[in-house]
Protein backbone atom coordinates (compact mmCIF):
# COMPACT_ATOMS: atom_id res chain seq x y z
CA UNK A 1 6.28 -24.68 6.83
CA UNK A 2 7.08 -27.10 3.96
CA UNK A 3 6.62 -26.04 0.22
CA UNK A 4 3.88 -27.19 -0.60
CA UNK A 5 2.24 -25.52 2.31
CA UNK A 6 4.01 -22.34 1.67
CA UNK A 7 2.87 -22.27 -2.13
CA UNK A 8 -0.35 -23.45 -0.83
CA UNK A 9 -0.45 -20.32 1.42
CA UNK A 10 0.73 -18.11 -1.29
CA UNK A 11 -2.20 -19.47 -3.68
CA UNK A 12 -4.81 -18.48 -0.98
CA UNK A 13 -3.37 -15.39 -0.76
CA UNK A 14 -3.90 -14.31 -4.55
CA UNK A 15 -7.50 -15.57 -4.14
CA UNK A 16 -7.94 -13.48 -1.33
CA UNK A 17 -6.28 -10.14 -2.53
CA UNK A 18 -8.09 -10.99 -6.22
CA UNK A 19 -11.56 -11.26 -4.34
CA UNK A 20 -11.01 -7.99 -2.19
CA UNK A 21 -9.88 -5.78 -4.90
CA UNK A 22 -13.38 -7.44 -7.09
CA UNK A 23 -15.53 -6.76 -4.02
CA UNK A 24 -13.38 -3.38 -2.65
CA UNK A 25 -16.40 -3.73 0.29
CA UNK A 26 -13.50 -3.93 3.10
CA UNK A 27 -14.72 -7.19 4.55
CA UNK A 28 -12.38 -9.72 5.06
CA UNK A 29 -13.32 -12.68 2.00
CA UNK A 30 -12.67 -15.32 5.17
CA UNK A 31 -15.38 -17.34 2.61
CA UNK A 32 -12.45 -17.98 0.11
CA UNK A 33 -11.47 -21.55 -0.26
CA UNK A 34 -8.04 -22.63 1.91
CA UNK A 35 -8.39 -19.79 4.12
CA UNK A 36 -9.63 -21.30 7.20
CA UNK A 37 -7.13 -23.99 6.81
CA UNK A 38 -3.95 -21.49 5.42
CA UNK A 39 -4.44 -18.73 7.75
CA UNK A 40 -6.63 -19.65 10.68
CA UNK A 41 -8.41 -16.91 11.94
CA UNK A 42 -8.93 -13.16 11.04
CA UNK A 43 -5.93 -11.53 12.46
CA UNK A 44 -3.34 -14.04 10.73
CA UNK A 45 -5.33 -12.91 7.36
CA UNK A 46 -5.45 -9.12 8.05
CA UNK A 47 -1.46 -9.48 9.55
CA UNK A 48 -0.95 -10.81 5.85
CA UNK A 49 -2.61 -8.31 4.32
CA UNK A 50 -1.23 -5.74 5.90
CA UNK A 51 2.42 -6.99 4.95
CA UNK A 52 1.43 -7.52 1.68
CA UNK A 53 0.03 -3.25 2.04
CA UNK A 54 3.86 -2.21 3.62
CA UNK A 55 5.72 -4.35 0.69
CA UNK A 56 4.24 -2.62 -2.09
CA UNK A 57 3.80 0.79 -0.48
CA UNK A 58 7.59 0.45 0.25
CA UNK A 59 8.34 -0.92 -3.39
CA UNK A 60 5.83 1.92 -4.76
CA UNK A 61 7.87 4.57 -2.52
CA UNK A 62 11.52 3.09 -3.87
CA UNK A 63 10.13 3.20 -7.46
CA UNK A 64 9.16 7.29 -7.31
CA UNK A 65 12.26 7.99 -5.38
CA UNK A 66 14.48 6.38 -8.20
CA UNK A 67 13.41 9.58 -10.18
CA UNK A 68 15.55 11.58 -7.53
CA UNK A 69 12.12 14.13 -7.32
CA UNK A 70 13.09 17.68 -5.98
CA UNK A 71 9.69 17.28 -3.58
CA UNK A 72 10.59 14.14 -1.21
CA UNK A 73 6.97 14.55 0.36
CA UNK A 74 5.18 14.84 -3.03
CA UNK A 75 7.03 12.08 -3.94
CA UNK A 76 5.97 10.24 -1.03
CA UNK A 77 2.50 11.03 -1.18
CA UNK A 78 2.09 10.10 -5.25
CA UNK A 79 3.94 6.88 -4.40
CA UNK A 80 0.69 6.40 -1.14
CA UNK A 81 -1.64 6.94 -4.07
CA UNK A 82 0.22 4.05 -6.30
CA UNK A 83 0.28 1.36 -4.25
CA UNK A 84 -3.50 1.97 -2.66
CA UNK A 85 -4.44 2.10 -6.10
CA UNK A 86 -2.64 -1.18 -7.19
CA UNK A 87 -3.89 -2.84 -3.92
CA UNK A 88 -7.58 -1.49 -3.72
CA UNK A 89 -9.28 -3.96 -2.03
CA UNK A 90 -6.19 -4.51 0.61
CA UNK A 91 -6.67 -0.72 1.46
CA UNK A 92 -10.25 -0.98 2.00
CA UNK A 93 -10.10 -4.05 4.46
CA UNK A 94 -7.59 -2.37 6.36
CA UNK A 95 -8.93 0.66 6.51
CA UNK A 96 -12.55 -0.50 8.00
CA UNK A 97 -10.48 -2.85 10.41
CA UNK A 98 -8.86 -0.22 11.84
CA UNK A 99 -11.67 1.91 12.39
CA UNK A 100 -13.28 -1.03 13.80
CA UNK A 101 -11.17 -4.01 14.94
CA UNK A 102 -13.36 -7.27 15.60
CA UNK A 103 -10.81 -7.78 18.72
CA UNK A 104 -7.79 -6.39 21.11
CA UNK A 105 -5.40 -8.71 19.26
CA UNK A 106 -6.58 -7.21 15.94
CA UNK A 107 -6.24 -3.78 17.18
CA UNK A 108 -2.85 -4.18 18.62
CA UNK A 109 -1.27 -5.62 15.26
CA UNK A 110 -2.73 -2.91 13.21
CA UNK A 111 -1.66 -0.01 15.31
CA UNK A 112 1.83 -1.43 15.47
CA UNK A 113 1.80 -1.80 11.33
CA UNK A 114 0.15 1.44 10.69
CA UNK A 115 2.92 2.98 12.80
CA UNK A 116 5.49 1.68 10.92
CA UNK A 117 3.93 2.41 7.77
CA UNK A 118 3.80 6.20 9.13
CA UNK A 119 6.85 5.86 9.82
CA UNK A 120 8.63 4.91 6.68
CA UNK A 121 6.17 7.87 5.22
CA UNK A 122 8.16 10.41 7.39
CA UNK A 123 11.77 8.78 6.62
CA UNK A 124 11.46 8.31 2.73
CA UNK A 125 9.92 12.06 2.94
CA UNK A 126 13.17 12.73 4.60
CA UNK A 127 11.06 14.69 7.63
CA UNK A 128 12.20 12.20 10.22
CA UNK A 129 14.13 9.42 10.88
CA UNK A 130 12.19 6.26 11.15
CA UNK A 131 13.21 5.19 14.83
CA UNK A 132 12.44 8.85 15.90
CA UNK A 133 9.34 9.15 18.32
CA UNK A 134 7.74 12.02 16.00
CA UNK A 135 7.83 9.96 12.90
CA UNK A 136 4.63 8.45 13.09
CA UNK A 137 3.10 11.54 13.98
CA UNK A 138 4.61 12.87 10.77
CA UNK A 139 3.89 10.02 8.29
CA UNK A 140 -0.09 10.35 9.69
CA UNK A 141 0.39 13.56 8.52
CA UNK A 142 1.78 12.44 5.13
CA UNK A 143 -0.65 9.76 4.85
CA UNK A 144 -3.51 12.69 5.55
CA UNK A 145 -2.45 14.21 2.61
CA UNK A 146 -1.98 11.65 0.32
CA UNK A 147 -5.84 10.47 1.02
CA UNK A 148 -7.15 13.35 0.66
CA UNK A 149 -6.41 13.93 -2.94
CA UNK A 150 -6.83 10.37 -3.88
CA UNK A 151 -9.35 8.54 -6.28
CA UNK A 152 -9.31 5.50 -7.47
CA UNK A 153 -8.87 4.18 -10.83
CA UNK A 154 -11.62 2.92 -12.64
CA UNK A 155 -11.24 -0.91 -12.50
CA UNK A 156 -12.47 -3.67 -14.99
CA UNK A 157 -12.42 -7.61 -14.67
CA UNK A 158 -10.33 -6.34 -11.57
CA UNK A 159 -7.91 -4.59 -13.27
CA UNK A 160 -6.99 -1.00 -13.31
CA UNK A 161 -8.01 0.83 -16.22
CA UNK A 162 -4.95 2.93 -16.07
CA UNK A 163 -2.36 0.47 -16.60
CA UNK A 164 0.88 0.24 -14.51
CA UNK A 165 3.37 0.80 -17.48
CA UNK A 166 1.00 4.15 -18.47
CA UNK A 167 1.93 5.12 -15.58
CA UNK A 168 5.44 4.78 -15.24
CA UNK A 169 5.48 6.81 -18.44
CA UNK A 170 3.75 9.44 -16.72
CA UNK A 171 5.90 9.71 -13.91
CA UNK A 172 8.98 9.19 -16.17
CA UNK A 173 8.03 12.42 -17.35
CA UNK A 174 8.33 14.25 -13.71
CA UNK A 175 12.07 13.26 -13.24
CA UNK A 176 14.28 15.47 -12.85
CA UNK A 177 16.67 14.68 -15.78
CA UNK A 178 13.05 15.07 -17.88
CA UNK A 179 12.88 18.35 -16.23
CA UNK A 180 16.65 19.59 -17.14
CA UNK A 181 15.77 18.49 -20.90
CA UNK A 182 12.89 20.41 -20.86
CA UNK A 183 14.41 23.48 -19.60
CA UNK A 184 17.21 22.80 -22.48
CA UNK A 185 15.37 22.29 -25.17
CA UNK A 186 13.31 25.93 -24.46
């Protein structure tokens, strides 16, 4: 791939996760200018996607754990919640193509990713280790959880209402040196 193509590709990209968190109707925007020619067909897209989906749900997951939180799962989950909120749209598209995969090829890919995002789920909630064969099994679990006490932030011009640095302030405040002050200070 040469640079321009690659800068090219990553242009497309931003379209493409701009126009699905705007639309959040979990239909692939395969309508978006470059796309055809960048990615090709629906399952190079969606693979894209979804490794843009691990990246930040790793990043979000790195971010909580800095705190050093007492609850690894907790953790876990509220760091799930993050990064679906910050990729919206993303979420959505994979999320209807799993439940209904347009072919085998499609399928295949996005068992294989959700397994690995299960999981690093389990091994970041310290419940398995990632190669084990229960992990995914226990990330599903973890992901389970984290969906069902999520909502999403109210969004304008396609940005969150709630804004990332807000927060990190919040969460600041659940760290566990916060915590130890806290107790101090009563």
């Amino acid at each position: 791939m040469t640079w321009d193509a690659f800068h090219r590709r990553g242009e497309v990209l931003r379209t493409v996760l701009e126009q699905a968190d705007v639309r959040r109707d979990g239909v692939l925007p395969m309508e978006v200018p470059g796309v055809a020619e960048t990615f090709g067909d629906e399952v190079a897209l969606l693979g894209a996607l979804q490794l843009r989906w691990h990246t930040r749900l790793a990043g979000s997951i790195e971010h909580v754990l800095m705190d050093q939180p007492m609850d690894l799962e907790a953790a876990v989950v509220r760091a799930w919640r993050s990064a679906a909120n910050e990729l919206a749209g993303v979420r959505a598209i994979l999320d209807r193509y799993s439940d209904s995969p347009t072919s085998e090829e499609m399928a295949q890919m996005l068992a294989v990713a959700q397994r690995k995002d299960w999981a690093l789920l389990a091994a970041m909630a310290g419940k398995a280790a990632p190669a084990d064969r229960l992990a995914a099994d226990v990330g599903r679990r973890i992901e389970e959880r984290a969906r069902a006490t999520f909502r999403y932030s109210v969004h304008t011009h396609g940005r969150s209402s709630s804004s990332s640095s807000g927060r990190r302030r919040a969460e600041h405040k659940d760290t566990l040196l916060h915590r130890l002050k806290a107790h101090l200070a009563a």
